[in-house]
PDB file of N, CA and C in Angstrom:
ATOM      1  N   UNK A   1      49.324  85.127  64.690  1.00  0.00           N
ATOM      2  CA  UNK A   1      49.893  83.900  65.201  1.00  0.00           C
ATOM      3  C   UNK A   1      51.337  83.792  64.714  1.00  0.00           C
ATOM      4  N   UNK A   2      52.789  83.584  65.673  1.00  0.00           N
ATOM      5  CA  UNK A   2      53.541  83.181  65.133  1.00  0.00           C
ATOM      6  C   UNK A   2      54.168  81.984  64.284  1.00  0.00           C
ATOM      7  N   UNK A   3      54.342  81.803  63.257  1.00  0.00           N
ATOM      8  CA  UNK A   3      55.258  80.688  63.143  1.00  0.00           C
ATOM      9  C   UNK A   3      56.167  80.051  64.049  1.00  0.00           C
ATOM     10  N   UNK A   4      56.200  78.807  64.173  1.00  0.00           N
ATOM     11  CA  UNK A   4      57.379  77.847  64.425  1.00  0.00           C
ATOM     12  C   UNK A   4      59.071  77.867  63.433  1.00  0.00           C
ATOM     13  N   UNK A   5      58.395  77.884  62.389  1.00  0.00           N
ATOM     14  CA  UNK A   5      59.739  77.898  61.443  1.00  0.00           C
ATOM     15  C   UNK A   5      60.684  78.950  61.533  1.00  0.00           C
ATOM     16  N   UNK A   6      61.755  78.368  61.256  1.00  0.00           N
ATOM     17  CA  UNK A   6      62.881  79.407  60.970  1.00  0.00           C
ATOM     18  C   UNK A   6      63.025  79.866  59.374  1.00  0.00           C
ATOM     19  N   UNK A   7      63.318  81.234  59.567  1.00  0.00           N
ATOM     20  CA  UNK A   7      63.092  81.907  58.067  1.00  0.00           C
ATOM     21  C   UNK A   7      64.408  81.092  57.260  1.00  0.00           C
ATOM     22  N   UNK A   8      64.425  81.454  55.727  1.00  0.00           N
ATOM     23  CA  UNK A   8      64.961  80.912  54.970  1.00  0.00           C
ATOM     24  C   UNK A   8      66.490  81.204  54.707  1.00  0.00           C
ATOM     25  N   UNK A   9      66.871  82.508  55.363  1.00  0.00           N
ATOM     26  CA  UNK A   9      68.025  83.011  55.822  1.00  0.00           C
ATOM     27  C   UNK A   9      68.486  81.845  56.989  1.00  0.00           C
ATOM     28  N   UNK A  10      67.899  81.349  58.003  1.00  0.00           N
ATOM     29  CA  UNK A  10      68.771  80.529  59.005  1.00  0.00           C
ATOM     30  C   UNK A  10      68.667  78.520  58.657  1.00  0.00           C
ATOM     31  N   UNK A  11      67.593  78.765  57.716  1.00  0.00           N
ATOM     32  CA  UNK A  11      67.888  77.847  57.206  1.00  0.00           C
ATOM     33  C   UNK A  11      68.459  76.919  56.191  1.00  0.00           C
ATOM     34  N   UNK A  12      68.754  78.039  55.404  1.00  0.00           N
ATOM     35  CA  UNK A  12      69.746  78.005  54.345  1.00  0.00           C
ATOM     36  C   UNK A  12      71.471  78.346  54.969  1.00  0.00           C
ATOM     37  N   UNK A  13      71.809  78.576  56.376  1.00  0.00           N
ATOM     38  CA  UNK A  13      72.802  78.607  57.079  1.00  0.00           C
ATOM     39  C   UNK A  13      73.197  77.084  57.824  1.00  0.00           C
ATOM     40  N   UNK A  14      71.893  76.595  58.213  1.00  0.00           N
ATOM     41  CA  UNK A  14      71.818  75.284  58.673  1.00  0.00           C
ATOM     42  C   UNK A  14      71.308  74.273  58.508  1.00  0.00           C
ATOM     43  N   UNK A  15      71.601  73.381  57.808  1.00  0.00           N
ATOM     44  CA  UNK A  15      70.950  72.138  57.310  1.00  0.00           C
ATOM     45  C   UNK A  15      70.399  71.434  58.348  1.00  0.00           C
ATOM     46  N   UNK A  16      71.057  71.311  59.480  1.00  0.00           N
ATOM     47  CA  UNK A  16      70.136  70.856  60.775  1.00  0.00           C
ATOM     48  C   UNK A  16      68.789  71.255  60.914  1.00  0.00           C
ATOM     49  N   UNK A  17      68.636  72.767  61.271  1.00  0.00           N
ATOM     50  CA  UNK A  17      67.809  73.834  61.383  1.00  0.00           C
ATOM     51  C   UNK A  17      66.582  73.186  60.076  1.00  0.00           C
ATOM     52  N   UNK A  18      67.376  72.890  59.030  1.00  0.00           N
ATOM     53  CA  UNK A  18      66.130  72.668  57.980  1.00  0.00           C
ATOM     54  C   UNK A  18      65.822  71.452  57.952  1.00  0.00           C
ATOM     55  N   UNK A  19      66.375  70.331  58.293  1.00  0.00           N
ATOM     56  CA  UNK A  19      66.025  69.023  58.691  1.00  0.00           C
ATOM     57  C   UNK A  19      64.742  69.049  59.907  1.00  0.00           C
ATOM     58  N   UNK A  20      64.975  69.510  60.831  1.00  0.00           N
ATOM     59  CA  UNK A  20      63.919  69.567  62.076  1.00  0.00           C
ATOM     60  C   UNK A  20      62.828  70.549  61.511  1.00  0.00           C
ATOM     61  N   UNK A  21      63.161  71.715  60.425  1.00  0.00           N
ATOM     62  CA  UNK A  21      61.695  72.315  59.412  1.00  0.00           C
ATOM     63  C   UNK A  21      60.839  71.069  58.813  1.00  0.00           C
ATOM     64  N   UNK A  22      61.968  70.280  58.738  1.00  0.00           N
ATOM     65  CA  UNK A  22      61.328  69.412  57.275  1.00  0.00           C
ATOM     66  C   UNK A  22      60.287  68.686  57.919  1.00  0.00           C
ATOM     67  N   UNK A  23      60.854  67.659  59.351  1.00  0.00           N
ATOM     68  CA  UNK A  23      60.272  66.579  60.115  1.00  0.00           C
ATOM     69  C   UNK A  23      59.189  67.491  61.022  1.00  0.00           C
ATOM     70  N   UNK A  24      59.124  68.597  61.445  1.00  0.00           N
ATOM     71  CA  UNK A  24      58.084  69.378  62.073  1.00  0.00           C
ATOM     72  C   UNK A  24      56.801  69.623  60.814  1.00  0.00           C
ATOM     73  N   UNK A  25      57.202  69.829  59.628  1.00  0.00           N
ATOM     74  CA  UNK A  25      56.379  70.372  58.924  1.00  0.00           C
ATOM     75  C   UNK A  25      55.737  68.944  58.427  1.00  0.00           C
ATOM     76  N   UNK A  26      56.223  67.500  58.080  1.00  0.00           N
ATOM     77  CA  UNK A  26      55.558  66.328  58.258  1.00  0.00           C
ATOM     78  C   UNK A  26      55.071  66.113  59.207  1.00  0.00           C
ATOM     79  N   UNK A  27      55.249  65.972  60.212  1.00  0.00           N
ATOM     80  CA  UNK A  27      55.037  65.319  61.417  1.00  0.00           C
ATOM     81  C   UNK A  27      53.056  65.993  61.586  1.00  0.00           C
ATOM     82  N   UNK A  28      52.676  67.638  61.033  1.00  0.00           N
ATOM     83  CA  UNK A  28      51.446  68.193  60.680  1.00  0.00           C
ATOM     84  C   UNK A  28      50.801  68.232  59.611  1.00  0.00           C
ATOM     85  N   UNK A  29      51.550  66.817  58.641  1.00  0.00           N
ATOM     86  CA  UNK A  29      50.943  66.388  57.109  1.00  0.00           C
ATOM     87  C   UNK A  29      50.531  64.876  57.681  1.00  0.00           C
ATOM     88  N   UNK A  30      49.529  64.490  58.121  1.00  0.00           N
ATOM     89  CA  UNK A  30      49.461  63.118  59.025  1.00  0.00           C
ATOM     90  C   UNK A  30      49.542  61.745  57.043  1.00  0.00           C
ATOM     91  N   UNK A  31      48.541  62.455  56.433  1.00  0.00           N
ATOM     92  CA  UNK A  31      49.162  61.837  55.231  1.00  0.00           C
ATOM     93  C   UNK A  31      50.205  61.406  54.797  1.00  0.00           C
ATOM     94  N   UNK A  32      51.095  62.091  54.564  1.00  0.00           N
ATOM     95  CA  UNK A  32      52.599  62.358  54.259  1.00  0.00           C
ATOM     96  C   UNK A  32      53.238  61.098  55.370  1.00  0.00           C
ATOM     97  N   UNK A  33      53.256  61.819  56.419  1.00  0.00           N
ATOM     98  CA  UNK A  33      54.323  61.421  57.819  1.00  0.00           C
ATOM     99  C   UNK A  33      53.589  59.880  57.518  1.00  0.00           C
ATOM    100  N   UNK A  34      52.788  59.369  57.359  1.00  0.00           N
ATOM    101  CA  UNK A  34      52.267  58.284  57.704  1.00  0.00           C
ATOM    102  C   UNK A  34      52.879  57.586  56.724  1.00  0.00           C
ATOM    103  N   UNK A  35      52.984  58.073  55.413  1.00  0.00           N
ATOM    104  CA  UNK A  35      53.047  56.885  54.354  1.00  0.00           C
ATOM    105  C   UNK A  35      55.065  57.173  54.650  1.00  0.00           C
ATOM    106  N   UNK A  36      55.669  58.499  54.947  1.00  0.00           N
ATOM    107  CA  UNK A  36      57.463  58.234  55.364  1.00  0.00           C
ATOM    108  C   UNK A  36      57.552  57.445  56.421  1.00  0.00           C
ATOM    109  N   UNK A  37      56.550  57.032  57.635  1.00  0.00           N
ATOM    110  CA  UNK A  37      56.938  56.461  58.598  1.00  0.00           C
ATOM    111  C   UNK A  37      56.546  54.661  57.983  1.00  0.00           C
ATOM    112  N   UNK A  38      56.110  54.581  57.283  1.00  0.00           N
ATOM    113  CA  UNK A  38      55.616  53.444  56.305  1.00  0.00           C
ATOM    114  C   UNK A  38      56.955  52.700  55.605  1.00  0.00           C
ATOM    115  N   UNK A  39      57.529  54.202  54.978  1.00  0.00           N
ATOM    116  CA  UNK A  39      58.599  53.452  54.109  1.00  0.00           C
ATOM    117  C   UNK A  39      59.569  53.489  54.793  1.00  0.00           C
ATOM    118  N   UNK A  40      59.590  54.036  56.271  1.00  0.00           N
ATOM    119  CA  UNK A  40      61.227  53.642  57.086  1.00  0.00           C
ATOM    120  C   UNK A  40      60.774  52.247  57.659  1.00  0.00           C
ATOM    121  N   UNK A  41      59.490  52.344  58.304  1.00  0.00           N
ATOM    122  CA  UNK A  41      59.250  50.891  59.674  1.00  0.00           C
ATOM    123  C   UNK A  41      59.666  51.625  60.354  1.00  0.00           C
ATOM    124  N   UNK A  42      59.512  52.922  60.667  1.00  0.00           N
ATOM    125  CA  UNK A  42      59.671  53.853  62.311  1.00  0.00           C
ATOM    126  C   UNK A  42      58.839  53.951  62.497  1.00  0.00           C
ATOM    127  N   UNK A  43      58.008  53.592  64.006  1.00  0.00           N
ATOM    128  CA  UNK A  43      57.284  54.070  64.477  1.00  0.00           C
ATOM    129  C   UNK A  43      56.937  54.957  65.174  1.00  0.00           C
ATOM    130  N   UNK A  44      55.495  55.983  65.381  1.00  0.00           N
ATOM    131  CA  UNK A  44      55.552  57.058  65.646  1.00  0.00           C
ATOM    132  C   UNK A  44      56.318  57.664  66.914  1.00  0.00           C
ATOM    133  N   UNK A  45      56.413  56.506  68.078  1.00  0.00           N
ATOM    134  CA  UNK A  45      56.898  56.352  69.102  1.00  0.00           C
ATOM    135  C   UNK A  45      58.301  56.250  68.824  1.00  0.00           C
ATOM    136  N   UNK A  46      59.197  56.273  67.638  1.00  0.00           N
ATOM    137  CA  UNK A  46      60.643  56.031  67.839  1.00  0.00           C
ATOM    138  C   UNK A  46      61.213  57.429  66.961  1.00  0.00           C
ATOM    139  N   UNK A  47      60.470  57.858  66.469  1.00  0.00           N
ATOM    140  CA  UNK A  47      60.684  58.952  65.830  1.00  0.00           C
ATOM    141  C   UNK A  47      61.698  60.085  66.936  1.00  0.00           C
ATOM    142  N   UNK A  48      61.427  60.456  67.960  1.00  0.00           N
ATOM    143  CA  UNK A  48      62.719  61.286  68.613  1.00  0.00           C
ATOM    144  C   UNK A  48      63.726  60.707  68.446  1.00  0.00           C
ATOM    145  N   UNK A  49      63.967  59.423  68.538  1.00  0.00           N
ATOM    146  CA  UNK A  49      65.219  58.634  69.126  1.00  0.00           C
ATOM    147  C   UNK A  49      65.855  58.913  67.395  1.00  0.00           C
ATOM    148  N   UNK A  50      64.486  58.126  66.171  1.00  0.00           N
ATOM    149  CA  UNK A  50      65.084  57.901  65.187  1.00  0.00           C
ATOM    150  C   UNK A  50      65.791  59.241  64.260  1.00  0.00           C
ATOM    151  N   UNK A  51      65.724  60.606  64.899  1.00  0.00           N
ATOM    152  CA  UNK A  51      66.197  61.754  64.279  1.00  0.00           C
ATOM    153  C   UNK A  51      67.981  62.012  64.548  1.00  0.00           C
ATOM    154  N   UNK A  52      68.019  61.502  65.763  1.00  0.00           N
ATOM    155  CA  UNK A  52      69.224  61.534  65.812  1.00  0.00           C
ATOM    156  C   UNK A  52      70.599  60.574  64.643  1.00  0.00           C
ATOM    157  N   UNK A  53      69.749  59.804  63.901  1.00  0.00           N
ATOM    158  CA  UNK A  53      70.220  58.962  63.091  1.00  0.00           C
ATOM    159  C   UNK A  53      70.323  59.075  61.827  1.00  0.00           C
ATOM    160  N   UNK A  54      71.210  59.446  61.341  1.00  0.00           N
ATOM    161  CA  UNK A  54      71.889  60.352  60.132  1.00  0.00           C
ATOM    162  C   UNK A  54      71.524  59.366  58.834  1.00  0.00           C
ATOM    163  N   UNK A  55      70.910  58.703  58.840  1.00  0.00           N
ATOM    164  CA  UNK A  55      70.630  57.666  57.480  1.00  0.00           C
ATOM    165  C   UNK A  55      68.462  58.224  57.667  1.00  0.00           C
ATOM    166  N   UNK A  56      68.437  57.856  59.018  1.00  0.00           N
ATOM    167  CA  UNK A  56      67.142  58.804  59.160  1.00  0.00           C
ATOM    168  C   UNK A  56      66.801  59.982  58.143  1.00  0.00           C
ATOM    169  N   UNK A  57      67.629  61.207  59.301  1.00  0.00           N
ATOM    170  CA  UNK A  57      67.323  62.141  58.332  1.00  0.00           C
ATOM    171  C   UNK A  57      67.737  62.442  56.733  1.00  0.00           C
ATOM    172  N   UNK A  58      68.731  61.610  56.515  1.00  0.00           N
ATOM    173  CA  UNK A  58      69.250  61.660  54.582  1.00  0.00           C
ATOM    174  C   UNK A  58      67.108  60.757  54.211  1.00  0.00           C
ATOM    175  N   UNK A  59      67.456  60.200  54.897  1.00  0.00           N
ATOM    176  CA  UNK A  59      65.951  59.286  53.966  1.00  0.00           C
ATOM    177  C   UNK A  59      64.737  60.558  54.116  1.00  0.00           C
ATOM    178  N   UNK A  60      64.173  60.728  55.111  1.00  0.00           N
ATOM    179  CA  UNK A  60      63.555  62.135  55.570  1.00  0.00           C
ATOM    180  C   UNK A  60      63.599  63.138  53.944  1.00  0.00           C
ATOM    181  N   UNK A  61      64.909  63.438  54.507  1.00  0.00           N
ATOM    182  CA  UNK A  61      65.355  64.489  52.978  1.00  0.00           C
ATOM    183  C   UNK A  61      64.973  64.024  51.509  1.00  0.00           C
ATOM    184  N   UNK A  62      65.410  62.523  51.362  1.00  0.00           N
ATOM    185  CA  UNK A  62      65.214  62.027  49.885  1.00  0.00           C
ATOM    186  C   UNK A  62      63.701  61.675  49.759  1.00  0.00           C
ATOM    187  N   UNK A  63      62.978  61.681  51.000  1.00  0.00           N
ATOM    188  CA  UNK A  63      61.262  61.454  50.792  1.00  0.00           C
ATOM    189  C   UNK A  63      61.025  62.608  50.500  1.00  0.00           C
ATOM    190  N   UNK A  64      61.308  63.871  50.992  1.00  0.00           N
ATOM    191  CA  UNK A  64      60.769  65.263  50.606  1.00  0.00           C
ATOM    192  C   UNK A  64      61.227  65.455  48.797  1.00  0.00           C
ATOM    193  N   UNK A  65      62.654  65.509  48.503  1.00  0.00           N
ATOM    194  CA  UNK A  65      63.501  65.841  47.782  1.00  0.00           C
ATOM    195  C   UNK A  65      62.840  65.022  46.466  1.00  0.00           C
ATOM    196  N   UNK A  66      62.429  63.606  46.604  1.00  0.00           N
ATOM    197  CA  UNK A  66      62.191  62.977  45.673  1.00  0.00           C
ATOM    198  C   UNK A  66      60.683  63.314  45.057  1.00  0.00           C
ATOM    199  N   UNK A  67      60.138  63.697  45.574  1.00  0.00           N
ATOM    200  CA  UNK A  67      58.808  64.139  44.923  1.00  0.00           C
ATOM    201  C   UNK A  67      58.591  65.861  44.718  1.00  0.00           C
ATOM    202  N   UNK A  68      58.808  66.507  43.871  1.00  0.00           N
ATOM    203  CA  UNK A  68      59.089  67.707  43.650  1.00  0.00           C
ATOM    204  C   UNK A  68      57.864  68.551  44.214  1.00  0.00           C
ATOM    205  N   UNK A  69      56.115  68.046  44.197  1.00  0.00           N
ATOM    206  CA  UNK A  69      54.849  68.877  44.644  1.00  0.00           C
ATOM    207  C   UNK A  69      54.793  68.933  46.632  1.00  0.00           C
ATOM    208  N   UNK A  70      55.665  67.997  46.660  1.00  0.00           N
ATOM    209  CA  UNK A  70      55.921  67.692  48.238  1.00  0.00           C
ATOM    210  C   UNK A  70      56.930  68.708  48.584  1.00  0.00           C
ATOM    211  N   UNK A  71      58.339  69.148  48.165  1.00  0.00           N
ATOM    212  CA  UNK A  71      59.466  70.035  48.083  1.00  0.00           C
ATOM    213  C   UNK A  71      58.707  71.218  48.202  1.00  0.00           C
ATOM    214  N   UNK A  72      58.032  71.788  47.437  1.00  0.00           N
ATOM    215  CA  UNK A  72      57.296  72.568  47.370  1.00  0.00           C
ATOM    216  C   UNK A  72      56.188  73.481  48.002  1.00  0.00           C
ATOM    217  N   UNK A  73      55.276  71.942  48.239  1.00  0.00           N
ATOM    218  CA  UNK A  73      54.581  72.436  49.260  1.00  0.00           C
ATOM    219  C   UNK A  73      55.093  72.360  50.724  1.00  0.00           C
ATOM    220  N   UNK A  74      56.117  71.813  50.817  1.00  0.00           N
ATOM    221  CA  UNK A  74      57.362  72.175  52.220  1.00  0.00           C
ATOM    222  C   UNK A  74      57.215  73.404  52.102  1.00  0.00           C
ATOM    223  N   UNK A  75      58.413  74.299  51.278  1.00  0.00           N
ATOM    224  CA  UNK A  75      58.756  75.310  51.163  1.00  0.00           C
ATOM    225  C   UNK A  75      58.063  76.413  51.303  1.00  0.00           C
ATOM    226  N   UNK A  76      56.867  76.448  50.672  1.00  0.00           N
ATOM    227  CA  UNK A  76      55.630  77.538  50.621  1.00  0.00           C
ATOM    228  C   UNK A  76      55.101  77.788  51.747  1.00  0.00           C
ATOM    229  N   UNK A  77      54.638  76.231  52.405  1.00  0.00           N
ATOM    230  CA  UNK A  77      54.335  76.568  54.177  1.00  0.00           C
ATOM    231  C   UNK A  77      55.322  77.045  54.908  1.00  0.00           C
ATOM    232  N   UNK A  78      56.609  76.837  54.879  1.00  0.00           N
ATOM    233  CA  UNK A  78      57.129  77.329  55.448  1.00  0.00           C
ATOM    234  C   UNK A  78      58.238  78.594  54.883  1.00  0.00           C
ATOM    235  N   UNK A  79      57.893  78.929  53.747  1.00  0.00           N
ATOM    236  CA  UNK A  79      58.677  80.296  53.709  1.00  0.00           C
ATOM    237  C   UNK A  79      60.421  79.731  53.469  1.00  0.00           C
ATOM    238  N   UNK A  80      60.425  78.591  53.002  1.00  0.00           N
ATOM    239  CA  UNK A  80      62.042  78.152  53.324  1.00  0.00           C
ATOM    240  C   UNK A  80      62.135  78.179  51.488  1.00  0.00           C
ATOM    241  N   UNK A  81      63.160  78.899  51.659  1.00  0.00           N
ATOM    242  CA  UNK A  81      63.914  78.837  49.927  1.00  0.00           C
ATOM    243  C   UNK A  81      63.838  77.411  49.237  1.00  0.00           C
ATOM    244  N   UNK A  82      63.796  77.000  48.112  1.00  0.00           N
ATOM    245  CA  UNK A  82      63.903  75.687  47.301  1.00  0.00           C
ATOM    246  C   UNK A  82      65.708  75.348  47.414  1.00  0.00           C
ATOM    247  N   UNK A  83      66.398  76.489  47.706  1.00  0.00           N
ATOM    248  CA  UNK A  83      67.563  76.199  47.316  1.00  0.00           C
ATOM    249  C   UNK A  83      68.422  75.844  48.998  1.00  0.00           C
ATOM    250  N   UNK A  84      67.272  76.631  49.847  1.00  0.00           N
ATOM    251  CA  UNK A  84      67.873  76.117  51.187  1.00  0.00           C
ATOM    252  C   UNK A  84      67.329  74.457  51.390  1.00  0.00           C
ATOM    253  N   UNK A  85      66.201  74.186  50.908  1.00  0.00           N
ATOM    254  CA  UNK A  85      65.874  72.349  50.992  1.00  0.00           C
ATOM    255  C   UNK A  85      66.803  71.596  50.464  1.00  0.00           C
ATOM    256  N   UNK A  86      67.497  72.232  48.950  1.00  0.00           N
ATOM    257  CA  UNK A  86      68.443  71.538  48.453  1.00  0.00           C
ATOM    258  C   UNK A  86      69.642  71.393  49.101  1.00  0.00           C
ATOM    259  N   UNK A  87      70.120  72.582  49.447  1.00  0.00           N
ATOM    260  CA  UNK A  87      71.458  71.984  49.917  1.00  0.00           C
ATOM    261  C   UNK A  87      71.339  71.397  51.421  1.00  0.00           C
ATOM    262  N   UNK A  88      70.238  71.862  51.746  1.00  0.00           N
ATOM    263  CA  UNK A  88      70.266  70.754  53.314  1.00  0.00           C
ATOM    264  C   UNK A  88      70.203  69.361  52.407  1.00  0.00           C
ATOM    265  N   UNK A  89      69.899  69.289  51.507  1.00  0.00           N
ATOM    266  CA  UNK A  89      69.572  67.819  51.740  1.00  0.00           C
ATOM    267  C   UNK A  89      70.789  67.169  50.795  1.00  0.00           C
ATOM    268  N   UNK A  90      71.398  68.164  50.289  1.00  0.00           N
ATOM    269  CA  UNK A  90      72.823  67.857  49.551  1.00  0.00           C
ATOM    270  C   UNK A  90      74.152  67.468  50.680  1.00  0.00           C
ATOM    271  N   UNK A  91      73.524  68.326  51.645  1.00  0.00           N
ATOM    272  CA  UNK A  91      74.448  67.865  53.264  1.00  0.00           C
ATOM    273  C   UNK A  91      74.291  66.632  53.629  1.00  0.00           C
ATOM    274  N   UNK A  92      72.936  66.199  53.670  1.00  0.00           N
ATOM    275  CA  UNK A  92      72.883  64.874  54.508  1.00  0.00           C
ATOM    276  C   UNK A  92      72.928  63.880  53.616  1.00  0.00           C
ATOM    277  N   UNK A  93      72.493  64.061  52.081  1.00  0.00           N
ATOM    278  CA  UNK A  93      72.805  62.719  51.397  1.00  0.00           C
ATOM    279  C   UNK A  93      74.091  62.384  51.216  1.00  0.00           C
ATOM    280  N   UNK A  94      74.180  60.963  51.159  1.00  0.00           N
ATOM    281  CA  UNK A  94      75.713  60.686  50.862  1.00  0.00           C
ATOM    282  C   UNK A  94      76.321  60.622  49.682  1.00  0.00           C
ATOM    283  N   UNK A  95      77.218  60.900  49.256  1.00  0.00           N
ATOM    284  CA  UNK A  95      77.893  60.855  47.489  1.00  0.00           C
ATOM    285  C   UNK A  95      77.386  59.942  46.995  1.00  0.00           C
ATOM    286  N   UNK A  96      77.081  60.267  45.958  1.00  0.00           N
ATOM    287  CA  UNK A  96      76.420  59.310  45.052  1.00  0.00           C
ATOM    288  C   UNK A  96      75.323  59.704  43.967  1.00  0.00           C
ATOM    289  N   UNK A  97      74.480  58.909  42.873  1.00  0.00           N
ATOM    290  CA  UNK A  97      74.020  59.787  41.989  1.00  0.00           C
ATOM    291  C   UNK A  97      72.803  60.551  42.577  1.00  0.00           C
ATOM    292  N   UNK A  98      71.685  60.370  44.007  1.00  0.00           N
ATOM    293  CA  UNK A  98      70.767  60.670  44.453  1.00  0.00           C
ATOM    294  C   UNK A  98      71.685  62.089  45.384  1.00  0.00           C
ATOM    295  N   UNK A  99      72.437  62.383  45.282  1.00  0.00           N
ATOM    296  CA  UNK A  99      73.106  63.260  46.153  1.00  0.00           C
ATOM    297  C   UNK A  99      73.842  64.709  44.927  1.00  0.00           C
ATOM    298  N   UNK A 100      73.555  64.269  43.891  1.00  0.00           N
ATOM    299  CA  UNK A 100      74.169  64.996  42.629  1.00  0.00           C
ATOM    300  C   UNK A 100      75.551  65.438  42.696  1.00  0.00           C
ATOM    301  N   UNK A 101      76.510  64.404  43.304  1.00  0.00           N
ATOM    302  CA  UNK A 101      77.723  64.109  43.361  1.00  0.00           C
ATOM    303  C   UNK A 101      78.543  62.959  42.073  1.00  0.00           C
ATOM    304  N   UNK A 102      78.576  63.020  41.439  1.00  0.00           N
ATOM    305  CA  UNK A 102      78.733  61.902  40.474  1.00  0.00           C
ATOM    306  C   UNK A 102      80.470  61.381  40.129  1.00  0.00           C
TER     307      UNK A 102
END
């Protein structure tokens, strides 16, 4: 069976690329996705619209990013480096101390 994901080489090239890893690989954790769609107030139905929205995906990122067994078990399912999650998500957060910009 193939994977969906992009290997850790194109996603460590594109933080986009690993943003749409991140929300594909929730979106098949109904646990997970349920309790991030909880702490935005997106509903499952606004979720296309709400990706295009760059505070979206930084929050997306800091729900993965902030719990380290979640980062993890991202990464492992999908074969994506720890260091390609980081800097995607060093892309989309904004300066500040949650962004390790200080």
């Amino acid at each position: 069976m193939q994977s969906n994901f992009k290997t850790s080489k194109q996603l460590a090239a594109d933080p986009q690329l690993t943003a749409i890893s991140v929300l594909t690989w929730l979106a098949n954790e109904p646990e997970l996705f349920s309790r991030f769609l909880a702490l935005t107030g997106v509903e499952p139905a606004q979720v296309r619209h709400a990706i295009s929205d760059l505070g979206f995906i930084s929050g997306m990122m800091d729900f993965i990013m902030q719990h380290e067994p979640t980062a993890m078990a991202f990464c492992q399912a999908t074969g994506t480096a720890p260091d390609a999650l980081n800097a995607a998500w060093l892309h989309f957060s904004p300066p500040g101390l949650g962004s390790g910009e200080y």
